[in-house]
N, C-alpha and C. Protein backbone atom coordinates (compact mmCIF):
# COMPACT_ATOMS: atom_id res chain seq x y z
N UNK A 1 0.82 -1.20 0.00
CA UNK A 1 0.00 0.00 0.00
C UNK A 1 0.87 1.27 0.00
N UNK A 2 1.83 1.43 0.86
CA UNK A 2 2.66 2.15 1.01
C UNK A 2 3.46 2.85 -0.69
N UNK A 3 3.73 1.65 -1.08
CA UNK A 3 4.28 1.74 -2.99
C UNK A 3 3.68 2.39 -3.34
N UNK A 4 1.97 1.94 -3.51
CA UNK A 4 1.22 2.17 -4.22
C UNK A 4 1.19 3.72 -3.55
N UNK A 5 1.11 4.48 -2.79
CA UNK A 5 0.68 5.71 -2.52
C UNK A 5 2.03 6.85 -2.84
N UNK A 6 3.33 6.29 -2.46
CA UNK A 6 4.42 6.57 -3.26
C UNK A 6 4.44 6.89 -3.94
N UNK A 7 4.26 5.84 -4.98
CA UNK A 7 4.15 5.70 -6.89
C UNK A 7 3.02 7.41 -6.95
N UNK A 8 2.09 7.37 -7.13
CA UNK A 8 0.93 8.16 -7.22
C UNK A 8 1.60 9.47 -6.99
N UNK A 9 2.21 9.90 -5.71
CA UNK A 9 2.43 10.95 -5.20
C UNK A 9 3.46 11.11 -6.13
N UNK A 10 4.20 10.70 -6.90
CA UNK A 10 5.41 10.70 -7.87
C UNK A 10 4.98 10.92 -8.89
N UNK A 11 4.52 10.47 -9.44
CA UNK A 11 3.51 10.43 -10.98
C UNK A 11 2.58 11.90 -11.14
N UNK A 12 2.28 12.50 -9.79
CA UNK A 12 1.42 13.21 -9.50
C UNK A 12 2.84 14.87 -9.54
N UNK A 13 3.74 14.66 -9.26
CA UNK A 13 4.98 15.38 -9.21
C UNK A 13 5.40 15.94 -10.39
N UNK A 14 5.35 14.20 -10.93
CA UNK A 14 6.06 14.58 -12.59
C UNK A 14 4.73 15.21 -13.41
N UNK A 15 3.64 15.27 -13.68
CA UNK A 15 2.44 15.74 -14.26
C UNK A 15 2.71 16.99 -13.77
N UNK A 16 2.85 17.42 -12.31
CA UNK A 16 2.48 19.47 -12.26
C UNK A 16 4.22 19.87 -12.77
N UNK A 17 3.54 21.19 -12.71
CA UNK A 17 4.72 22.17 -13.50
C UNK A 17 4.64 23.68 -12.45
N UNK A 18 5.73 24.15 -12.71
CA UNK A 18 5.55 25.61 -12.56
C UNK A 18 6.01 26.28 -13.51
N UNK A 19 5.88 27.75 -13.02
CA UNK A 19 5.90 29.03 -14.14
C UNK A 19 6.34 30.06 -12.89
N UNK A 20 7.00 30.83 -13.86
CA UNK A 20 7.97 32.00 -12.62
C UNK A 20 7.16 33.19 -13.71
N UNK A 21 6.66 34.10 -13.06
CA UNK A 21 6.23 35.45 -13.97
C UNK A 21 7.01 36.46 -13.27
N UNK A 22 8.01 36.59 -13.76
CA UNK A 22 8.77 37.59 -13.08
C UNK A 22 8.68 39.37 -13.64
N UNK A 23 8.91 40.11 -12.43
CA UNK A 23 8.68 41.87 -13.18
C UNK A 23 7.51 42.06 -13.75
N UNK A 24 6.16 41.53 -13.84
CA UNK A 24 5.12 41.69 -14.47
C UNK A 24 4.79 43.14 -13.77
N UNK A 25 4.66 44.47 -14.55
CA UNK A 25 4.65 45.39 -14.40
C UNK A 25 2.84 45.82 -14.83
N UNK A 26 2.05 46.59 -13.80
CA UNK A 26 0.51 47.06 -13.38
C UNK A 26 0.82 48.68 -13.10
N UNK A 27 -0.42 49.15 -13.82
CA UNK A 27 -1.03 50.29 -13.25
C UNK A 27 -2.19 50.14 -12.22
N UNK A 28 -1.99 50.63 -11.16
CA UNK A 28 -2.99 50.33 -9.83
C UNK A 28 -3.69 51.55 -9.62
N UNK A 29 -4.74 51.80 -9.57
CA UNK A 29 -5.20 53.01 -8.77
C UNK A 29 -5.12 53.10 -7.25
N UNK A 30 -4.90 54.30 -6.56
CA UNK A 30 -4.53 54.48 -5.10
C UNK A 30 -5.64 55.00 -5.07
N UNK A 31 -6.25 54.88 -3.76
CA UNK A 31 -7.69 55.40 -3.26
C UNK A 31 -7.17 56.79 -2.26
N UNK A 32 -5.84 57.23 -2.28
CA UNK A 32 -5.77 58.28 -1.90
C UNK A 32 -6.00 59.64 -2.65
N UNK A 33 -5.67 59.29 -3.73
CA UNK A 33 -5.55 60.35 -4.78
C UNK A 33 -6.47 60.09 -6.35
N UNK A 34 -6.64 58.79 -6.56
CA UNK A 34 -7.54 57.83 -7.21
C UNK A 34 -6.31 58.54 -8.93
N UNK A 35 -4.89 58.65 -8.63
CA UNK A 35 -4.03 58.30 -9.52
C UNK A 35 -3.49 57.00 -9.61
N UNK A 36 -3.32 56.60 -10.74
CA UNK A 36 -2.33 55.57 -11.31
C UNK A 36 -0.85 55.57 -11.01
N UNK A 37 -1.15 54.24 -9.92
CA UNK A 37 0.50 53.98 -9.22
C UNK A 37 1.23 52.83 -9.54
N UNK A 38 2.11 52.77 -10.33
CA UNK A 38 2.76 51.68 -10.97
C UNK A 38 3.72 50.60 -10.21
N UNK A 39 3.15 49.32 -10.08
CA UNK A 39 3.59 48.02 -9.09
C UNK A 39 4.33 47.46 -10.14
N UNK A 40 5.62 46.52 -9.76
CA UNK A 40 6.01 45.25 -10.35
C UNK A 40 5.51 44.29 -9.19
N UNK A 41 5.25 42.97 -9.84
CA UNK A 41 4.70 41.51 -8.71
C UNK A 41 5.70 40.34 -9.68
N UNK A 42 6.29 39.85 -9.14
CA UNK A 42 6.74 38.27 -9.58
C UNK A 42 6.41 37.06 -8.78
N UNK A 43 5.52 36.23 -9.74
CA UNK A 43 4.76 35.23 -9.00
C UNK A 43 5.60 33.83 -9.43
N UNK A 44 5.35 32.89 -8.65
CA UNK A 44 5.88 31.77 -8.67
C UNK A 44 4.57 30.86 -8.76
N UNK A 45 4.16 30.08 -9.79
CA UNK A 45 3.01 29.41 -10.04
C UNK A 45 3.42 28.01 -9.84
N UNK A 46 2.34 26.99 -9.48
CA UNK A 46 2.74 25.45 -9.21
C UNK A 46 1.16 24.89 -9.65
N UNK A 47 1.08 24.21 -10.49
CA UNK A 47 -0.01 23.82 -11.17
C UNK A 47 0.09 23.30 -12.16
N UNK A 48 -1.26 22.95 -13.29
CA UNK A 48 -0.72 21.43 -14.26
C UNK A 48 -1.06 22.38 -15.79
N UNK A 49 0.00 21.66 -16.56
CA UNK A 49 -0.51 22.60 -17.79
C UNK A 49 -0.10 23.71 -18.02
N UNK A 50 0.66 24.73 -17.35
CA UNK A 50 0.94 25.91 -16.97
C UNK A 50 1.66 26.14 -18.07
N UNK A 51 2.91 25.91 -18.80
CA UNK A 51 3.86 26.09 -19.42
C UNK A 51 2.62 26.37 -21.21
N UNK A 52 2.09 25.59 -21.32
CA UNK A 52 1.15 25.79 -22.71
C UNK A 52 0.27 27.07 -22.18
N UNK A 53 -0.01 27.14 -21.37
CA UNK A 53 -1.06 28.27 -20.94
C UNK A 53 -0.39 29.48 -20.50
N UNK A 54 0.78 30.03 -20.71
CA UNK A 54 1.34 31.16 -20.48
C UNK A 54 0.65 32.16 -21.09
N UNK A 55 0.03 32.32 -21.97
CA UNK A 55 -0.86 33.87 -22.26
C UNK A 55 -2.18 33.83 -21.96
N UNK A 56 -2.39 32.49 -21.26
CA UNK A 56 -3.67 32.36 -19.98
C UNK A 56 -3.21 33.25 -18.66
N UNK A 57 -2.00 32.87 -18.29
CA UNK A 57 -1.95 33.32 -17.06
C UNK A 57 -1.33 34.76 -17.11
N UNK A 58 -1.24 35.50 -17.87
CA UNK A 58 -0.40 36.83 -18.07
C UNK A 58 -1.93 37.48 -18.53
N UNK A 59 -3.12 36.65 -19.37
CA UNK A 59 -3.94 37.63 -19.01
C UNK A 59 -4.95 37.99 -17.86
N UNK A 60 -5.15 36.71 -17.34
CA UNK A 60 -5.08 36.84 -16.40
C UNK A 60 -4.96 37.86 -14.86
N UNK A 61 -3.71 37.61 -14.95
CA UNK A 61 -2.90 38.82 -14.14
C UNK A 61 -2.67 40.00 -14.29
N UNK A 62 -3.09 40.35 -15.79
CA UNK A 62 -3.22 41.70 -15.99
C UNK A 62 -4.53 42.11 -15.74
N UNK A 63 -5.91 41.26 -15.82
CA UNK A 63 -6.92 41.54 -15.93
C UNK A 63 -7.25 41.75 -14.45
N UNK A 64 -6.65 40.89 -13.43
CA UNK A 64 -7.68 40.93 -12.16
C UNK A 64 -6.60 41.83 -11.09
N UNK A 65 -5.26 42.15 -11.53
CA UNK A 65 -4.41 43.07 -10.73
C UNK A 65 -5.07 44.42 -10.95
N UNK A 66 -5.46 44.43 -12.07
CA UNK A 66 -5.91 45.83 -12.54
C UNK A 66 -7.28 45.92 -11.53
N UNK A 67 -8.08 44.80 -11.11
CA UNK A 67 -9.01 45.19 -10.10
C UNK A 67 -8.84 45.89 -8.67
N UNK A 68 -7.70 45.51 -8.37
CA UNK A 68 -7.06 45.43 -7.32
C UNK A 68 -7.19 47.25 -7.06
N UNK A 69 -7.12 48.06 -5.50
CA UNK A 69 -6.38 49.25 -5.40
C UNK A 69 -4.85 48.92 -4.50
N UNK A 70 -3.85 49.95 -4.98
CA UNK A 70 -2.96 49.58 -4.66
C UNK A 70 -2.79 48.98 -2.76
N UNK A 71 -3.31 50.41 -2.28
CA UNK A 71 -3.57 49.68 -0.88
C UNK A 71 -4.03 48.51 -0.44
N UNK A 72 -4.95 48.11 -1.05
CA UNK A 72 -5.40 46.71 -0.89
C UNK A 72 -4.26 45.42 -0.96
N UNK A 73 -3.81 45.68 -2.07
CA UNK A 73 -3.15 45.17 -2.76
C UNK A 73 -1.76 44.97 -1.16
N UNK A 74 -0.95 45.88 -0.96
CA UNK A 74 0.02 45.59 -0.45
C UNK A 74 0.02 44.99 0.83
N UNK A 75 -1.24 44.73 1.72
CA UNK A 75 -1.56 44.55 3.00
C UNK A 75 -1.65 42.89 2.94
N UNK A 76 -1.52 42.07 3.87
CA UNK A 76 -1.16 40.68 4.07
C UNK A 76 -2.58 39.72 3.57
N UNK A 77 -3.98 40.69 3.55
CA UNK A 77 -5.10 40.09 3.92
C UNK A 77 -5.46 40.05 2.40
N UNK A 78 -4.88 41.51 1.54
CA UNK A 78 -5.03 41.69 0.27
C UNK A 78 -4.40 40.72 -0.78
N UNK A 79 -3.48 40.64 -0.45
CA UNK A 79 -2.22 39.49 -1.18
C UNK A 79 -3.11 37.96 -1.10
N UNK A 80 -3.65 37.77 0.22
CA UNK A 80 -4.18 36.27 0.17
C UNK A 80 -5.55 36.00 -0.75
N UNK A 81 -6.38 37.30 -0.76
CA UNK A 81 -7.52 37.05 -1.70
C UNK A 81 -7.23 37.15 -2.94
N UNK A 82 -6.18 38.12 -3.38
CA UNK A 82 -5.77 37.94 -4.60
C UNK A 82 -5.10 36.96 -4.98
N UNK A 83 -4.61 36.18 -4.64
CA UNK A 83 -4.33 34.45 -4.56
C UNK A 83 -5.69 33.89 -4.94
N UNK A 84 -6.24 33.87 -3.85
CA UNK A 84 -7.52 33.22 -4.17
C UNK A 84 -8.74 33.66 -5.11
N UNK A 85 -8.19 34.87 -5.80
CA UNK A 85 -9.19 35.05 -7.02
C UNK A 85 -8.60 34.83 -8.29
N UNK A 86 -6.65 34.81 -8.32
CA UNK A 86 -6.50 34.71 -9.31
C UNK A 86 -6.64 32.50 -9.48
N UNK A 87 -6.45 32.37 -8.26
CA UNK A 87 -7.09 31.07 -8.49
C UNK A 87 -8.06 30.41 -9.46
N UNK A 88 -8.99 31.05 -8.76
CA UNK A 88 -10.61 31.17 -9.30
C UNK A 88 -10.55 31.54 -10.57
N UNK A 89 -10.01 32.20 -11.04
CA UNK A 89 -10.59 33.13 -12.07
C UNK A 89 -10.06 32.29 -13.18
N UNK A 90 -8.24 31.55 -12.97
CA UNK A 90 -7.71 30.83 -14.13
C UNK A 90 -8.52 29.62 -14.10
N UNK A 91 -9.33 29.37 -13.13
CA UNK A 91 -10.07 27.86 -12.92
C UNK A 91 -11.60 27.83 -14.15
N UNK A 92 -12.14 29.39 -13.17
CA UNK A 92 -13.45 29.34 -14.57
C UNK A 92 -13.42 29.86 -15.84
N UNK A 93 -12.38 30.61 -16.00
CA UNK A 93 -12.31 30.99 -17.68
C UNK A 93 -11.33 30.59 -18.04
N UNK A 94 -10.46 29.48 -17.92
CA UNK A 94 -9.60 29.22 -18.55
C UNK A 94 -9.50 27.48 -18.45
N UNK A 95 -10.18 27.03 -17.84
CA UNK A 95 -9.81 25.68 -16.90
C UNK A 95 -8.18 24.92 -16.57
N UNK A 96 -7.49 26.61 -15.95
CA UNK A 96 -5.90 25.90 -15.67
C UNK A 96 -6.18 26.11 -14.12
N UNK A 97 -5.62 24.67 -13.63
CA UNK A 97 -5.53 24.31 -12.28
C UNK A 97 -4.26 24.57 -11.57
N UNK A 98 -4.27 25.66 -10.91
CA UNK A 98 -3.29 26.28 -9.76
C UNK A 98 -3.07 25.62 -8.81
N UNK A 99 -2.25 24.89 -8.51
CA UNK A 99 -2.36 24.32 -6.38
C UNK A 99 -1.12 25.58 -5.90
N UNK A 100 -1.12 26.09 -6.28
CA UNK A 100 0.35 26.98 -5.13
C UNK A 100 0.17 28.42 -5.91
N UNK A 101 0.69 29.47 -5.40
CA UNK A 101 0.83 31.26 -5.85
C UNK A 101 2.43 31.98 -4.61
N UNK A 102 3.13 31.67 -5.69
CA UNK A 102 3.87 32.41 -4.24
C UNK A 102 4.37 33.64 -4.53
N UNK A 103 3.71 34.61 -4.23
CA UNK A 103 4.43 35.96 -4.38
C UNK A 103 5.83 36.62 -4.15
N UNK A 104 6.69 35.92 -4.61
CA UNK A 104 8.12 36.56 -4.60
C UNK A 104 8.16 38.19 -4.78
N UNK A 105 7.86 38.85 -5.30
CA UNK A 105 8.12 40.47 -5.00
C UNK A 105 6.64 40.89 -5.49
N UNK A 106 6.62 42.34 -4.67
CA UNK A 106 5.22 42.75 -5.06
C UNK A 106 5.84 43.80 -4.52
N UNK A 107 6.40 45.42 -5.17
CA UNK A 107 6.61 46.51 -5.05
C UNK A 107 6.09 47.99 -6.25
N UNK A 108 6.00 48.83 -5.25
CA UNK A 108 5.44 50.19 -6.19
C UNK A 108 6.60 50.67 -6.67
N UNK A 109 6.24 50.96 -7.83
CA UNK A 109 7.73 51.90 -8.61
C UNK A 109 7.36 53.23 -7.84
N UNK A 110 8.55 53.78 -7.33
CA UNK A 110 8.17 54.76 -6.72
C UNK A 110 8.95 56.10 -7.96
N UNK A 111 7.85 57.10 -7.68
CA UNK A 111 8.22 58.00 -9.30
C UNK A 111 7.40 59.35 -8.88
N UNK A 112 7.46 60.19 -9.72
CA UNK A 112 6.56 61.08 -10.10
C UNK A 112 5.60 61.00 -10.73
N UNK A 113 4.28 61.01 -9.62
CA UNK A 113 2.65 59.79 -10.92
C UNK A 113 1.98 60.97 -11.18
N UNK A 114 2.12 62.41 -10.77
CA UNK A 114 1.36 63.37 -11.94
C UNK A 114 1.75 64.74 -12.05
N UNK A 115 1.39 65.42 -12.54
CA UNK A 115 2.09 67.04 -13.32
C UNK A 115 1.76 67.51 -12.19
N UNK A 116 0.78 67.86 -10.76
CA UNK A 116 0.67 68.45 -9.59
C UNK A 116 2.00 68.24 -8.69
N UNK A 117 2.44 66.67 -8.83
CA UNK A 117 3.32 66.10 -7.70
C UNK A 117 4.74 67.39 -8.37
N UNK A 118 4.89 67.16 -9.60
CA UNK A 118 6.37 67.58 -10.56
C UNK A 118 6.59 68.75 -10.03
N UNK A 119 5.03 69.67 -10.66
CA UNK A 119 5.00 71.26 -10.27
C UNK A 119 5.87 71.43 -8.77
N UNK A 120 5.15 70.65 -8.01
CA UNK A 120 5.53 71.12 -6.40
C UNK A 120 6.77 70.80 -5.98
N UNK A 121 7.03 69.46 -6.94
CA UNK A 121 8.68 69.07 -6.26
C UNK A 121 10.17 70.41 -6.76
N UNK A 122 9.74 70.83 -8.24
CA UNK A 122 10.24 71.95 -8.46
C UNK A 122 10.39 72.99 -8.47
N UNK A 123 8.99 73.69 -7.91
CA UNK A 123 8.89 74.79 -6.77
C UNK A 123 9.75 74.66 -5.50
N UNK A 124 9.30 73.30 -4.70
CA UNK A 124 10.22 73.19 -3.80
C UNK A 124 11.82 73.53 -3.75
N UNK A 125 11.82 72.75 -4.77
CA UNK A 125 13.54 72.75 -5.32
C UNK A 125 14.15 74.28 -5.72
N UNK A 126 13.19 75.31 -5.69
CA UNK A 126 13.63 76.57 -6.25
C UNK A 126 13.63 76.94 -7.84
N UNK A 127 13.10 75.73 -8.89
CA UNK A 127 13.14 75.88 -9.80
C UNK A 127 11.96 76.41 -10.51
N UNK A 128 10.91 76.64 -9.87
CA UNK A 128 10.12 77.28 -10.80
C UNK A 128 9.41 78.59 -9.68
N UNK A 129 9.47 79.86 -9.96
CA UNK A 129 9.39 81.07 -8.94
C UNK A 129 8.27 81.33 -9.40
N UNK A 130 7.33 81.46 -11.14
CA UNK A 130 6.45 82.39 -10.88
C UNK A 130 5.59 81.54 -12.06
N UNK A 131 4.37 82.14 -12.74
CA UNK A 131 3.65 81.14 -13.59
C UNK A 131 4.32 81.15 -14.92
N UNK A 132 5.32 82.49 -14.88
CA UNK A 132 6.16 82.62 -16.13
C UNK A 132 6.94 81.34 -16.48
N UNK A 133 8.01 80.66 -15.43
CA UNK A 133 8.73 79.59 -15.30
C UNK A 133 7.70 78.40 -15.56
N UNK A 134 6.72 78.20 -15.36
CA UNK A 134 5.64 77.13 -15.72
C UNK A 134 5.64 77.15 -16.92
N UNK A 135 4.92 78.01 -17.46
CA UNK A 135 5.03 77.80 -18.98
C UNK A 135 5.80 77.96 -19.83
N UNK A 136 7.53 78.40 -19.80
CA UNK A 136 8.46 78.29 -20.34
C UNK A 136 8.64 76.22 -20.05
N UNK A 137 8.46 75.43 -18.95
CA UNK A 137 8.77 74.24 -19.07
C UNK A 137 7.86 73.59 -19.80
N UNK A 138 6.50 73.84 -19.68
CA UNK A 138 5.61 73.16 -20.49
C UNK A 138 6.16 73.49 -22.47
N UNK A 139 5.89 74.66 -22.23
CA UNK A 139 6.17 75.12 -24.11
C UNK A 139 7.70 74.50 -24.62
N UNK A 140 8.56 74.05 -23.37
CA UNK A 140 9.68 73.00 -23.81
C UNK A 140 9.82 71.66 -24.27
N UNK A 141 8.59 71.58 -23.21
CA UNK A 141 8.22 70.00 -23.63
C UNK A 141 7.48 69.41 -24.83
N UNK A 142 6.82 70.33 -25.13
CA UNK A 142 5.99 70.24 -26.24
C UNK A 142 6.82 70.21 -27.20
């Protein structure tokens, strides 16, 4: 009996696969400011089939991260449901079977996310004194 449950658990080894999605780069909305805050996540997948289904699981992950707000997202309670939806979600529209999600990195690019934040950091900085200096940088950029 012992063999026999062996054998199985082996056979059962060689059948799953994983998939590493590494740097998969999201726009998140923040519920502080309800701007677009840009995350990388690299997941570690363990499940059957996985390797043929790679533009299953990348859409996937683009589709249901994008549900996500970033806050949610970074908190211990957030990370586990999003496990358990991206579960779900590759299960009913795709029928690929997940047993494992391990989140190896999940960080915000930290940046300048809009023309208010820029304005102020270069005011701060002494670089822009009056509305004259504003629109000499804008009419540069253009």
């Amino acid at each position: 009996m012992r063999l026999f449950l062996v054998s199985i658990l082996l056979i059962s080894s060689l059948i799953a696969d994983s998939v590493d999605m590494i740097d998969f780069e999201s726009d998140l909305f923040s519920k502080d400011n309800h701007h677009l805050k840009k995350v990388v996540i690299s997941l570690h997948l363990e499940g059957k089939n996985l390797q043929e289904n790679s533009y299953a699981l990348q859409d996937s992950l683009n589709i249901l991260i994008s549900s996500y707000y970033l806050e949610d997202l970074l908190t211990s309670q957030g990370k586990e449901q999003f496990k358990k939806d991206f579960i779900n979600y590759l299960s009913n529209r795709y029928k690929v079977q997940i047993n494992n999600i391990y989140i190896i990195k999940l960080t915000r690019i930290k940046g300048i996310d809009d023309i208010d934040e820029l304005i102020q950091r270069l005011k701060s900085e002494g670089f822009l004194k009056n509305k004259q200096d504003i629109k000499k940088v804008f009419d540069n950029i253009q």
